[in-house]
PDB file of N, CA and C in Angstrom:
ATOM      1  N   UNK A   1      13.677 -51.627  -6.371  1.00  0.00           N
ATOM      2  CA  UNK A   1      12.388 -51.060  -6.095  1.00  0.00           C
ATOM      3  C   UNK A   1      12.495 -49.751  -5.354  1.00  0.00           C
ATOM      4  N   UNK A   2      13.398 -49.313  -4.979  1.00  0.00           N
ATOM      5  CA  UNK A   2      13.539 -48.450  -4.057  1.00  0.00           C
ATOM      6  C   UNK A   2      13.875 -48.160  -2.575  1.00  0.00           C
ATOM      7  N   UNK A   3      13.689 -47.663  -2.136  1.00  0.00           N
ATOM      8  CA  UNK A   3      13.715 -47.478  -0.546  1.00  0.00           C
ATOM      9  C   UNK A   3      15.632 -47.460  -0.120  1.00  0.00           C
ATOM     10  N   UNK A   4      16.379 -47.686  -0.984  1.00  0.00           N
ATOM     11  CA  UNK A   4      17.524 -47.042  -0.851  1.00  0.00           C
ATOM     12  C   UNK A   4      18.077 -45.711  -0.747  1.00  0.00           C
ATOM     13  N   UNK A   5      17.551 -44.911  -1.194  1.00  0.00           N
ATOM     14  CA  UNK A   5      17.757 -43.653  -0.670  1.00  0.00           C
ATOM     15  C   UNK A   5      19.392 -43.029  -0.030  1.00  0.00           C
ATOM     16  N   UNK A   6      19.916 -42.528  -0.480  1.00  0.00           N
ATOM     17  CA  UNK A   6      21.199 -42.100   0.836  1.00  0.00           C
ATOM     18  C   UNK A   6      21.583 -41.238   0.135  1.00  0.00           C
ATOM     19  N   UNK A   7      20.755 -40.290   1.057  1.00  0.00           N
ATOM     20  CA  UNK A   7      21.155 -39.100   0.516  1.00  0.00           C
ATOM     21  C   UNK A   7      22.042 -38.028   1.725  1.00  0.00           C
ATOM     22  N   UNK A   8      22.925 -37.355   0.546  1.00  0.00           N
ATOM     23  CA  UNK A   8      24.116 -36.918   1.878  1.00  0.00           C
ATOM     24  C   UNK A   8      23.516 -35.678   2.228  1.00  0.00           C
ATOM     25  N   UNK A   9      23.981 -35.650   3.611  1.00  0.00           N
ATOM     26  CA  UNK A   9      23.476 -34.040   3.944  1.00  0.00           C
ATOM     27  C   UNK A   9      24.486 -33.090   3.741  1.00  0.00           C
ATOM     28  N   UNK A  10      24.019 -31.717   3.632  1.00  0.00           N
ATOM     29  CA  UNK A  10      25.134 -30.875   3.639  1.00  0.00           C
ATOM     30  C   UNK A  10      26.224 -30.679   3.554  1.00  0.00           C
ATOM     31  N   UNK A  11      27.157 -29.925   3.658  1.00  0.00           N
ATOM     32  CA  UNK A  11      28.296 -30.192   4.395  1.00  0.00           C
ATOM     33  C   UNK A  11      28.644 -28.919   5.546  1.00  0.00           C
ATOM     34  N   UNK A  12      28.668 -29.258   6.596  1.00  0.00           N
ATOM     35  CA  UNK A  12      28.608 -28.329   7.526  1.00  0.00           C
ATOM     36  C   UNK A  12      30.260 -27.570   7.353  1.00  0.00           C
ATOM     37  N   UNK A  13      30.118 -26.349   7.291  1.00  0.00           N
ATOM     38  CA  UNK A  13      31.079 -25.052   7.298  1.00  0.00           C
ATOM     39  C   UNK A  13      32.065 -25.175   8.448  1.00  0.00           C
ATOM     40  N   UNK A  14      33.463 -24.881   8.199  1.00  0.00           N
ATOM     41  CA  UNK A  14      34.324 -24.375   9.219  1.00  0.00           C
ATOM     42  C   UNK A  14      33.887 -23.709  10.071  1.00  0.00           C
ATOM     43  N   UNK A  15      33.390 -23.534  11.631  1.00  0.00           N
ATOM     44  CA  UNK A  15      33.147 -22.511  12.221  1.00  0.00           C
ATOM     45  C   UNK A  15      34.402 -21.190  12.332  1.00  0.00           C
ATOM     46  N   UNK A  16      35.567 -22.012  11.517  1.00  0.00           N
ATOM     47  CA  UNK A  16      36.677 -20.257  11.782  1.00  0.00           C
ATOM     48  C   UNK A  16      36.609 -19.498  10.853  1.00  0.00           C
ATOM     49  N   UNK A  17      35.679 -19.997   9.711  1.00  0.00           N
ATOM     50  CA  UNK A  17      35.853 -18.712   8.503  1.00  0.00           C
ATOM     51  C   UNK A  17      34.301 -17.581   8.986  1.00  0.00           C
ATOM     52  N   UNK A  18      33.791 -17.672   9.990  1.00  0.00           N
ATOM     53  CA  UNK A  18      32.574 -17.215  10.235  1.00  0.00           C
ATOM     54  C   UNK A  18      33.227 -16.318  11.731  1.00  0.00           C
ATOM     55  N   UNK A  19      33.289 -14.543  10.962  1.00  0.00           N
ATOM     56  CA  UNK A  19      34.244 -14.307  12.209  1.00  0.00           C
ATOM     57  C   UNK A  19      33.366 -12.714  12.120  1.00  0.00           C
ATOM     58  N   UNK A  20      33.637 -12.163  13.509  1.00  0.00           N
ATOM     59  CA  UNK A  20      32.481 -11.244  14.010  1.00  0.00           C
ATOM     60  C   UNK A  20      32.892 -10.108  13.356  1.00  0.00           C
ATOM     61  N   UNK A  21      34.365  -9.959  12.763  1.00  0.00           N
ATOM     62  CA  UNK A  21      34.812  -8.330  12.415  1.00  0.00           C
ATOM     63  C   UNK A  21      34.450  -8.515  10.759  1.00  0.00           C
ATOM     64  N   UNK A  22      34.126  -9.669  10.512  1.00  0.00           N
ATOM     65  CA  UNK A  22      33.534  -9.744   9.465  1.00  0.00           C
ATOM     66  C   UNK A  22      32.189  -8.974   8.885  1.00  0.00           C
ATOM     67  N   UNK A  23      31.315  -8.938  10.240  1.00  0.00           N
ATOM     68  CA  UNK A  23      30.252  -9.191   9.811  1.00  0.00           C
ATOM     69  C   UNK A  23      29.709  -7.747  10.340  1.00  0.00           C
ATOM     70  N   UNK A  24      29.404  -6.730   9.619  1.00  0.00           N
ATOM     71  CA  UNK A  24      29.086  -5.324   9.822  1.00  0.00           C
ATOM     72  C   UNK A  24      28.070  -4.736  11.054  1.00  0.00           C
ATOM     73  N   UNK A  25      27.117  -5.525  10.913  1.00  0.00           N
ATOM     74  CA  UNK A  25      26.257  -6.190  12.196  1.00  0.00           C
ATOM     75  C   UNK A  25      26.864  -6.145  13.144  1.00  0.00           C
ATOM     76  N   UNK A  26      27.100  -7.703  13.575  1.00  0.00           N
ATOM     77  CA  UNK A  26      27.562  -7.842  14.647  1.00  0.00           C
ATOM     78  C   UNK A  26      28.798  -7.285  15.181  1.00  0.00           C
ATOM     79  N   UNK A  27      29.596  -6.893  14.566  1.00  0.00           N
ATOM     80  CA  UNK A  27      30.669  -5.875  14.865  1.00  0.00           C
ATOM     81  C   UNK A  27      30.463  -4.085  15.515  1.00  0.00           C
ATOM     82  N   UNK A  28      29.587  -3.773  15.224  1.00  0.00           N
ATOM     83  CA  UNK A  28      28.935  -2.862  15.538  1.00  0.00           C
ATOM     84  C   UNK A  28      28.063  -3.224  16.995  1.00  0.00           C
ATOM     85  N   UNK A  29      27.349  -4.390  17.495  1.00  0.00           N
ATOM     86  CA  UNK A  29      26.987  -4.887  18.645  1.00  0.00           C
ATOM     87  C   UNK A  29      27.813  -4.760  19.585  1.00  0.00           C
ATOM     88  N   UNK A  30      29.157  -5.937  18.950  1.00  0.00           N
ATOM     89  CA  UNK A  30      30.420  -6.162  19.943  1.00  0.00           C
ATOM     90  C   UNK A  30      30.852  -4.284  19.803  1.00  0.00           C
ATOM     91  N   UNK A  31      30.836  -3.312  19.288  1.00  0.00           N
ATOM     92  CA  UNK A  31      31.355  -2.056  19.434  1.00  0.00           C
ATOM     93  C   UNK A  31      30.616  -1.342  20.553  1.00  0.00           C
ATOM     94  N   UNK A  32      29.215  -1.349  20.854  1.00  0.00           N
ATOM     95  CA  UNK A  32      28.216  -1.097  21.835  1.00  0.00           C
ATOM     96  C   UNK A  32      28.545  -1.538  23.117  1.00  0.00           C
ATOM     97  N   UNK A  33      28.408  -2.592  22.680  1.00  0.00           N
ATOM     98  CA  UNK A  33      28.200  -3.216  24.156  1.00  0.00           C
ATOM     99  C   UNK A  33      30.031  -3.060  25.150  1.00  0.00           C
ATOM    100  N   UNK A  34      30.917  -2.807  24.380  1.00  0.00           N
ATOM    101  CA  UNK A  34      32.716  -2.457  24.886  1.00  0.00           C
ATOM    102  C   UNK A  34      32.723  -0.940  25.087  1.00  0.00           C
ATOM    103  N   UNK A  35      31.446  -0.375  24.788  1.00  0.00           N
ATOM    104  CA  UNK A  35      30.722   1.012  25.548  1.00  0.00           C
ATOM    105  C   UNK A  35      30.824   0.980  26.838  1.00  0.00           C
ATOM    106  N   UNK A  36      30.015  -0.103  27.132  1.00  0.00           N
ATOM    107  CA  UNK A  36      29.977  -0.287  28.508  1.00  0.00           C
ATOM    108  C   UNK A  36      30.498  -1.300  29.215  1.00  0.00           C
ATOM    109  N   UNK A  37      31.562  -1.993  28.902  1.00  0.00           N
ATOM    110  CA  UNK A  37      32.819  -2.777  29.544  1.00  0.00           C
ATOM    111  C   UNK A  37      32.231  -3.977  29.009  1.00  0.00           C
ATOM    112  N   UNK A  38      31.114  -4.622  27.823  1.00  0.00           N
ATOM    113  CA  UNK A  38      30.873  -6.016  27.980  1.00  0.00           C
ATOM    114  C   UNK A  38      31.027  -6.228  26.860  1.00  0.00           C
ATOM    115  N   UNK A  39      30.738  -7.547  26.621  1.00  0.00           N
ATOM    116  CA  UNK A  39      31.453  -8.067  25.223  1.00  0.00           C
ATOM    117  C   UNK A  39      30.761  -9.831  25.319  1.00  0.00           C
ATOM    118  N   UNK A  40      30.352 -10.145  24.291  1.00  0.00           N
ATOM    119  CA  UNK A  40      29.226 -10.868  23.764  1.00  0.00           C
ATOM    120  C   UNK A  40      30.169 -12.210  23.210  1.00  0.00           C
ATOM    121  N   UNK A  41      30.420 -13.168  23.911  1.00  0.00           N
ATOM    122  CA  UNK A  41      31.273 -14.271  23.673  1.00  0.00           C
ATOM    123  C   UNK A  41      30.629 -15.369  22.806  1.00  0.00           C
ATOM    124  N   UNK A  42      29.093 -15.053  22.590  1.00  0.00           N
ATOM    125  CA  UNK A  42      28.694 -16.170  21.768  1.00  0.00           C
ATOM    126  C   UNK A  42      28.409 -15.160  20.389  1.00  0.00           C
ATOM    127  N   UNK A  43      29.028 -14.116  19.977  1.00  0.00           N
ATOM    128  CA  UNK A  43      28.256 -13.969  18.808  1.00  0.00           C
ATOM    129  C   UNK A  43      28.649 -13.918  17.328  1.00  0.00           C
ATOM    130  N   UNK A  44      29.860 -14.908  17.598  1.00  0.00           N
ATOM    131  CA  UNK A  44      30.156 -15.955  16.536  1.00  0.00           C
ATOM    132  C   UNK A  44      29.348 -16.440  15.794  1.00  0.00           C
ATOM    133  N   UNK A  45      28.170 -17.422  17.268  1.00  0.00           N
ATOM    134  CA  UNK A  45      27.599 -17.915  16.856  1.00  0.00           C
ATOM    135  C   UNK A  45      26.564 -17.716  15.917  1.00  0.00           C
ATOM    136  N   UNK A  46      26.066 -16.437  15.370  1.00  0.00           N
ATOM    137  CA  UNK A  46      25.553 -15.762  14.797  1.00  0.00           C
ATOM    138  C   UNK A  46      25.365 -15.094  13.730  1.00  0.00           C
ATOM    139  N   UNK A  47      27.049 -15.421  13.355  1.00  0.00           N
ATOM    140  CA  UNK A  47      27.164 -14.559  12.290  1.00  0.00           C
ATOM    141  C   UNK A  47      26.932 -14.887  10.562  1.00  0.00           C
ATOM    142  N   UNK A  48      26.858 -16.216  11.183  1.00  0.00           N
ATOM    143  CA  UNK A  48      26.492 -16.972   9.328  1.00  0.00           C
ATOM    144  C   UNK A  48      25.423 -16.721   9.216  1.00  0.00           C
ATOM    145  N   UNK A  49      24.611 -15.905   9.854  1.00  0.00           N
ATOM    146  CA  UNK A  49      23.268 -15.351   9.557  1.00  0.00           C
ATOM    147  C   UNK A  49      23.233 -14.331   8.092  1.00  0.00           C
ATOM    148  N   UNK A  50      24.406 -13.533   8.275  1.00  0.00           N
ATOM    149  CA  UNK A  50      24.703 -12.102   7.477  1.00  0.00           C
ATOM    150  C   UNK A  50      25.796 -13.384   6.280  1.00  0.00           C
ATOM    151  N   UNK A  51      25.943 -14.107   6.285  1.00  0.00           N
ATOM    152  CA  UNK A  51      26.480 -14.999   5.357  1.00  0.00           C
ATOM    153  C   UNK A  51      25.354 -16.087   4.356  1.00  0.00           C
ATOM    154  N   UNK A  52      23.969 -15.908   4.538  1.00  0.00           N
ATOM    155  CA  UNK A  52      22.869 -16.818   4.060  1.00  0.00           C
ATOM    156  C   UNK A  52      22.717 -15.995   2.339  1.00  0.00           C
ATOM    157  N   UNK A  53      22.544 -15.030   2.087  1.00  0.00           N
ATOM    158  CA  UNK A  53      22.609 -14.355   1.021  1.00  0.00           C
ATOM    159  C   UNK A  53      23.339 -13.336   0.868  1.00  0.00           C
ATOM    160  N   UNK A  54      24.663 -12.874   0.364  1.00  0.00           N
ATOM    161  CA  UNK A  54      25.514 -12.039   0.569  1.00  0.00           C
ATOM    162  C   UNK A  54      25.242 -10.801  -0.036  1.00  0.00           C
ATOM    163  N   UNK A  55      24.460 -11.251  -1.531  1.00  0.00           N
ATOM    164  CA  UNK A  55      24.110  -9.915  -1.948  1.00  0.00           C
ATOM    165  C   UNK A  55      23.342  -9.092  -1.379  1.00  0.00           C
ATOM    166  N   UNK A  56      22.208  -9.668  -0.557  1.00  0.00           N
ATOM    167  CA  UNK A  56      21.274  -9.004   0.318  1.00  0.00           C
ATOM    168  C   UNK A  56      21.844  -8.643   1.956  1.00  0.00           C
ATOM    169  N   UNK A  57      21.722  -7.474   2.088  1.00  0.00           N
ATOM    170  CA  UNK A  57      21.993  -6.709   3.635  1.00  0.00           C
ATOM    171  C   UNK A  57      21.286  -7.931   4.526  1.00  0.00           C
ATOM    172  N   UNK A  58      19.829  -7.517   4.450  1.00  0.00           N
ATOM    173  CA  UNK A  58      19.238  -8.356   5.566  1.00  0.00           C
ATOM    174  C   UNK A  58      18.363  -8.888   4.574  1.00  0.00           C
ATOM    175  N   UNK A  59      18.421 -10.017   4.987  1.00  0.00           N
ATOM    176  CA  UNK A  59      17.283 -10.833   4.114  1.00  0.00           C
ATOM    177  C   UNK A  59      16.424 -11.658   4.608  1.00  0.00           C
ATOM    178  N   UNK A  60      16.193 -11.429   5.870  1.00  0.00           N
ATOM    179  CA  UNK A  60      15.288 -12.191   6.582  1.00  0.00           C
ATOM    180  C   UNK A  60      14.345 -10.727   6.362  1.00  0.00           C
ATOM    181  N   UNK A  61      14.790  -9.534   6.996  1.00  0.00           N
ATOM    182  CA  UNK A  61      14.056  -8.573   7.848  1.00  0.00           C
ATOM    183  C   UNK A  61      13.120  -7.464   6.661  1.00  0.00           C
ATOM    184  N   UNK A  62      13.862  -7.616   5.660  1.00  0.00           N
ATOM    185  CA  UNK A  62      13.550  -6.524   4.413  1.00  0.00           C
ATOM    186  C   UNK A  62      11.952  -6.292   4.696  1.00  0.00           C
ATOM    187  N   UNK A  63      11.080  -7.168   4.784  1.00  0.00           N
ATOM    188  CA  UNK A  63       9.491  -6.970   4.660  1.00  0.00           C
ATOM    189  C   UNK A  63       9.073  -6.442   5.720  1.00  0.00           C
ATOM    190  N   UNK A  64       9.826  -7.366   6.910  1.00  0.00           N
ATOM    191  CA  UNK A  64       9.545  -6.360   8.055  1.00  0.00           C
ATOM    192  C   UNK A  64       9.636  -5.066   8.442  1.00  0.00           C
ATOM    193  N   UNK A  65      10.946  -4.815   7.619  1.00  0.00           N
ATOM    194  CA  UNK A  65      11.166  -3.168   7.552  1.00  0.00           C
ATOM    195  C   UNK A  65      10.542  -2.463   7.023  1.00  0.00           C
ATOM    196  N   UNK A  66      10.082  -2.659   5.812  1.00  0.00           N
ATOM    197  CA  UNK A  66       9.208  -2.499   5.053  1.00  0.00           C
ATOM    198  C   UNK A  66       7.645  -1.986   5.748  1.00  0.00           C
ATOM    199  N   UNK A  67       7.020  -2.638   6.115  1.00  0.00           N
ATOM    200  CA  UNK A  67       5.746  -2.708   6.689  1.00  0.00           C
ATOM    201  C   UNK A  67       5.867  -1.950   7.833  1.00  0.00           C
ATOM    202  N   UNK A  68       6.777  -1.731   8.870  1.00  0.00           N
ATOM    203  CA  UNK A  68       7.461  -1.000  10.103  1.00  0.00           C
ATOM    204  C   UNK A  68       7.520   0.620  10.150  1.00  0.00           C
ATOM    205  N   UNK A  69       8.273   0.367   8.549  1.00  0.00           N
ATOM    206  CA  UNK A  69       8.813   1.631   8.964  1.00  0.00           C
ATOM    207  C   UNK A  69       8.163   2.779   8.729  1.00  0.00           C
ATOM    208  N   UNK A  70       8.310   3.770   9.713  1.00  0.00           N
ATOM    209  CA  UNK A  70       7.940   5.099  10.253  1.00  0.00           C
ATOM    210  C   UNK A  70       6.654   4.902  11.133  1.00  0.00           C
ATOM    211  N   UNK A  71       6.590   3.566  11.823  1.00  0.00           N
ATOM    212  CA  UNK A  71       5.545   3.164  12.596  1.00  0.00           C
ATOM    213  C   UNK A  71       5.252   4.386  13.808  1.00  0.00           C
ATOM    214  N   UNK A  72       6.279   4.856  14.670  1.00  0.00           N
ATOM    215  CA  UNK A  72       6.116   5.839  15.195  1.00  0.00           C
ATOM    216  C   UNK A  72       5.818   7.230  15.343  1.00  0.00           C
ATOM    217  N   UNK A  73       5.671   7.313  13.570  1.00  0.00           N
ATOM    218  CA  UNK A  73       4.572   8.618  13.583  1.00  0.00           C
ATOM    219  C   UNK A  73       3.229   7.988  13.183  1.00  0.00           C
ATOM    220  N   UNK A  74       3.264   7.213  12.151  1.00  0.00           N
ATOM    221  CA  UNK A  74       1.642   7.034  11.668  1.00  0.00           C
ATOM    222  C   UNK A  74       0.514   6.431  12.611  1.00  0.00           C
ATOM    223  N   UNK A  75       1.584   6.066  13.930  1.00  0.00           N
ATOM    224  CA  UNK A  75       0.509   5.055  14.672  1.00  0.00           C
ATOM    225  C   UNK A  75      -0.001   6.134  15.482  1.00  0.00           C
ATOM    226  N   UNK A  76       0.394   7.396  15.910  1.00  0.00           N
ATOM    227  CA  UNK A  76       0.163   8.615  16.729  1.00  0.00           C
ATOM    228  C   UNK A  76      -0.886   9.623  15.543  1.00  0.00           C
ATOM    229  N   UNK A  77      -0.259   9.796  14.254  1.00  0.00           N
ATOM    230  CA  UNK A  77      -0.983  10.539  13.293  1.00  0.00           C
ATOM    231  C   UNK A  77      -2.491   9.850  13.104  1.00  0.00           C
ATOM    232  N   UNK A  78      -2.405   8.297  13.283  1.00  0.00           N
ATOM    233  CA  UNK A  78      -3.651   7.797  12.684  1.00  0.00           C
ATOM    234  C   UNK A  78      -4.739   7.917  13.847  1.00  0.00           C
ATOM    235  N   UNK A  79      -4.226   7.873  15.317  1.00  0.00           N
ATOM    236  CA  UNK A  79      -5.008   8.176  16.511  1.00  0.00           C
ATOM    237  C   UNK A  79      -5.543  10.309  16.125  1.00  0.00           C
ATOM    238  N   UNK A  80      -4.779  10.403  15.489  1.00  0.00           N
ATOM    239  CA  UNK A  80      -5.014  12.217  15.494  1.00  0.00           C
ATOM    240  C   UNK A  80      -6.449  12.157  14.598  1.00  0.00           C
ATOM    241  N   UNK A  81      -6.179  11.541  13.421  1.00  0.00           N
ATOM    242  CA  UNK A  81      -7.221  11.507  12.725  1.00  0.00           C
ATOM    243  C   UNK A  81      -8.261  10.800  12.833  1.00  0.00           C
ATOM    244  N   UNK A  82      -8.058   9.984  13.750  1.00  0.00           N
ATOM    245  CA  UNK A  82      -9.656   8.957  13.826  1.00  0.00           C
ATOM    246  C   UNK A  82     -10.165   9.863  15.015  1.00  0.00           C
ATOM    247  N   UNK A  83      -9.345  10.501  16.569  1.00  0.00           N
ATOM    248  CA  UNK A  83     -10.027  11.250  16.869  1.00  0.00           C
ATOM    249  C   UNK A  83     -10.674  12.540  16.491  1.00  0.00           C
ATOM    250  N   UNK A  84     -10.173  13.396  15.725  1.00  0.00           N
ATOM    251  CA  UNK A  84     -10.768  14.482  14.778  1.00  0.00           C
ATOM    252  C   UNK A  84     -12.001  14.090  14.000  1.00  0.00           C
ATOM    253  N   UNK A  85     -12.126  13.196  13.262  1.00  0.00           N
ATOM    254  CA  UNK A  85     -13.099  12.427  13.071  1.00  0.00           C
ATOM    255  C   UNK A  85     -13.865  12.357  13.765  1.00  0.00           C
ATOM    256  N   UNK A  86     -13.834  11.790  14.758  1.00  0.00           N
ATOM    257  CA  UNK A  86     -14.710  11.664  15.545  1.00  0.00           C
ATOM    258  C   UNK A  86     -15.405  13.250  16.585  1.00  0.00           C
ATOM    259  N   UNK A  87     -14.346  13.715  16.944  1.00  0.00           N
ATOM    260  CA  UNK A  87     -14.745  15.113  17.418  1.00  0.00           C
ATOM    261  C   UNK A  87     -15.550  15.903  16.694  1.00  0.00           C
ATOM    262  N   UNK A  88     -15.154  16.179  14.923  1.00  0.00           N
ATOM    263  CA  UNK A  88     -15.985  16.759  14.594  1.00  0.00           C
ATOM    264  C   UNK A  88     -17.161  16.286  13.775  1.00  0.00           C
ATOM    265  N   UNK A  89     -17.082  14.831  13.829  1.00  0.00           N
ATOM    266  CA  UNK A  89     -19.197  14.304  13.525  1.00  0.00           C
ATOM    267  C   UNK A  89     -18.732  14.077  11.887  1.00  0.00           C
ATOM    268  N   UNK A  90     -17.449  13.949  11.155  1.00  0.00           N
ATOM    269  CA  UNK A  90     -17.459  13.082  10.005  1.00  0.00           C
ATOM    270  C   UNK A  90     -18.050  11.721  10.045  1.00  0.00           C
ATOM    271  N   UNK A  91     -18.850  12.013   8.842  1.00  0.00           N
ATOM    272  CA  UNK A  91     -19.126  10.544   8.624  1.00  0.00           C
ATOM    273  C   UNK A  91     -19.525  10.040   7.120  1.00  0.00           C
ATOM    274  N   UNK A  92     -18.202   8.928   7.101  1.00  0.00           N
ATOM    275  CA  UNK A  92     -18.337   8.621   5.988  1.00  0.00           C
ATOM    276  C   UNK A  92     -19.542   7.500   5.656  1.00  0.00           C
ATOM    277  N   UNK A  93     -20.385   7.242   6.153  1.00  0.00           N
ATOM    278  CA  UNK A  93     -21.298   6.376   5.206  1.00  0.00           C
ATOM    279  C   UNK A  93     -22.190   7.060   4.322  1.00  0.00           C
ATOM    280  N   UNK A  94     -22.971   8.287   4.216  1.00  0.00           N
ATOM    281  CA  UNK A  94     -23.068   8.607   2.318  1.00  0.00           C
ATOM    282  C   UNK A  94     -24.523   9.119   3.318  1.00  0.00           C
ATOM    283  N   UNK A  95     -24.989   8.908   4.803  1.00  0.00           N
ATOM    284  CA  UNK A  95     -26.422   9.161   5.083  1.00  0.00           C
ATOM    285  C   UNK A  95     -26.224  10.466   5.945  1.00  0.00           C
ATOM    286  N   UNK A  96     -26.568  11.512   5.935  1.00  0.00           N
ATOM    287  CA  UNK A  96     -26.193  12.834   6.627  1.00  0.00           C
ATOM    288  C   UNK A  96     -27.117  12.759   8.005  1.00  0.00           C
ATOM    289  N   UNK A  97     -26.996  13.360   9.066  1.00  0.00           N
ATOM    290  CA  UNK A  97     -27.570  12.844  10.778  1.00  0.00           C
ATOM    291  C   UNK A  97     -28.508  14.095  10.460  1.00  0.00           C
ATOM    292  N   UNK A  98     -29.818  14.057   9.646  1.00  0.00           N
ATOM    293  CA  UNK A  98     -30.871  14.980   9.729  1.00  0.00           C
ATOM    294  C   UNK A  98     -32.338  14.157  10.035  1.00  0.00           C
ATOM    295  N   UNK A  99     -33.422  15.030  10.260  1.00  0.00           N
ATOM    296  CA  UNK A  99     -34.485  14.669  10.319  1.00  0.00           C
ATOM    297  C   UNK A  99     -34.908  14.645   9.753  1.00  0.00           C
ATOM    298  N   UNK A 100     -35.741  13.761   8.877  1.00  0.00           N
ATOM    299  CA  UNK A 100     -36.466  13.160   8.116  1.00  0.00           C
ATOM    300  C   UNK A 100     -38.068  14.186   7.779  1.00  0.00           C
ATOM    301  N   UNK A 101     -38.420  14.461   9.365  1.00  0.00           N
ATOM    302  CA  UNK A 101     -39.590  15.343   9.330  1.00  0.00           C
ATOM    303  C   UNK A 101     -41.106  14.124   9.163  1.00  0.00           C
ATOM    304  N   UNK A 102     -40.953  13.080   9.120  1.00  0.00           N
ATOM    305  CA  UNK A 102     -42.227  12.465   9.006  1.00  0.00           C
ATOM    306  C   UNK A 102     -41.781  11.613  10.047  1.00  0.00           C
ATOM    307  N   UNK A 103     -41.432  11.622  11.186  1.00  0.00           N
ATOM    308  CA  UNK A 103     -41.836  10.742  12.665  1.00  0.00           C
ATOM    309  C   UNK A 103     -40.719   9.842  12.699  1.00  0.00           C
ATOM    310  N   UNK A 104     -39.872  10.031  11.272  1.00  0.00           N
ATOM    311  CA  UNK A 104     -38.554   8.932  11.581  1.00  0.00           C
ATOM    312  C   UNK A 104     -37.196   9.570  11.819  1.00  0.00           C
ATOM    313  N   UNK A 105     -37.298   9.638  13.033  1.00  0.00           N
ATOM    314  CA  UNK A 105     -35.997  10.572  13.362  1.00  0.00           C
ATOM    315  C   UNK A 105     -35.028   9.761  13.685  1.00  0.00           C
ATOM    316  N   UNK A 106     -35.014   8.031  13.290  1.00  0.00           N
ATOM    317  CA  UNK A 106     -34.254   7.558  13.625  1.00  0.00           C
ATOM    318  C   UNK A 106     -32.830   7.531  12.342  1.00  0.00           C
ATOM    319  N   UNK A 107     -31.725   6.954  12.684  1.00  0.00           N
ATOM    320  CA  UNK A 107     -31.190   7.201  11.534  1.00  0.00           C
ATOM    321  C   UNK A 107     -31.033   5.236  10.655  1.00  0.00           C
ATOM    322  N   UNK A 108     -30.888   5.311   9.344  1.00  0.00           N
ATOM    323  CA  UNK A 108     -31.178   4.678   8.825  1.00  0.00           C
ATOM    324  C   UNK A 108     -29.844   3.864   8.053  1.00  0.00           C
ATOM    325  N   UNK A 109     -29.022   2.385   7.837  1.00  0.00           N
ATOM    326  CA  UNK A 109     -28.722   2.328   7.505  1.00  0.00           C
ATOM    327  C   UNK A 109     -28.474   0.721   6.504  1.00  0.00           C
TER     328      UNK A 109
END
């Protein structure tokens, strides 16, 4: 009827084939940080990260990068233009800021 089930898990990886000069990343970290006399003893632990899809660089981050990038001009450019906008009285809803001339000087939308 069922309920036997046994199902095997995984098989968990050698932690010695998972090695930091391997891994372009983190090798470049451990190169930084021996900049300044230190050096990162867990980041072994880390590195089967850059081992999850090999053909792909980063494959967690791609979308994020994606959506990110050049955040540091457009987020300054888009403040330029919404204030200009605003300084000089654009307005996009389609009704122009005039008087009507018959007592409704309010504006209408």
């Amino acid at each position: 009827m069922g309920g036997h089930h046994h199902i095997t898990p995984p098989p968990v990886p050698d932690y010695r084939i998972y090695k930091v000069e391997d891994s372009p990343t983190y090798s470049k970290v451990q190169e930084r940080l021996a900049k300044h006399g230190l050096k990162d003893p867990w980041a072994r632990n880390y590195v089967w990260r850059c081992y999850l899809n090999k053909g792909i660089k980063r494959p967690h981050w791609v979308m994020f990068d994606f959506f990110t990038w050049g955040w540091k001009y457009w987020v300054p450019l888009l403040g330029i233009v919404i204030g200009a906008e605003q300084f000089l009285g654009i307005n996009y809803h389609g009704h122009p800021k005039q008087k009507h001339g018959h007592g409704h000087d309010h504006e209408h939308h």
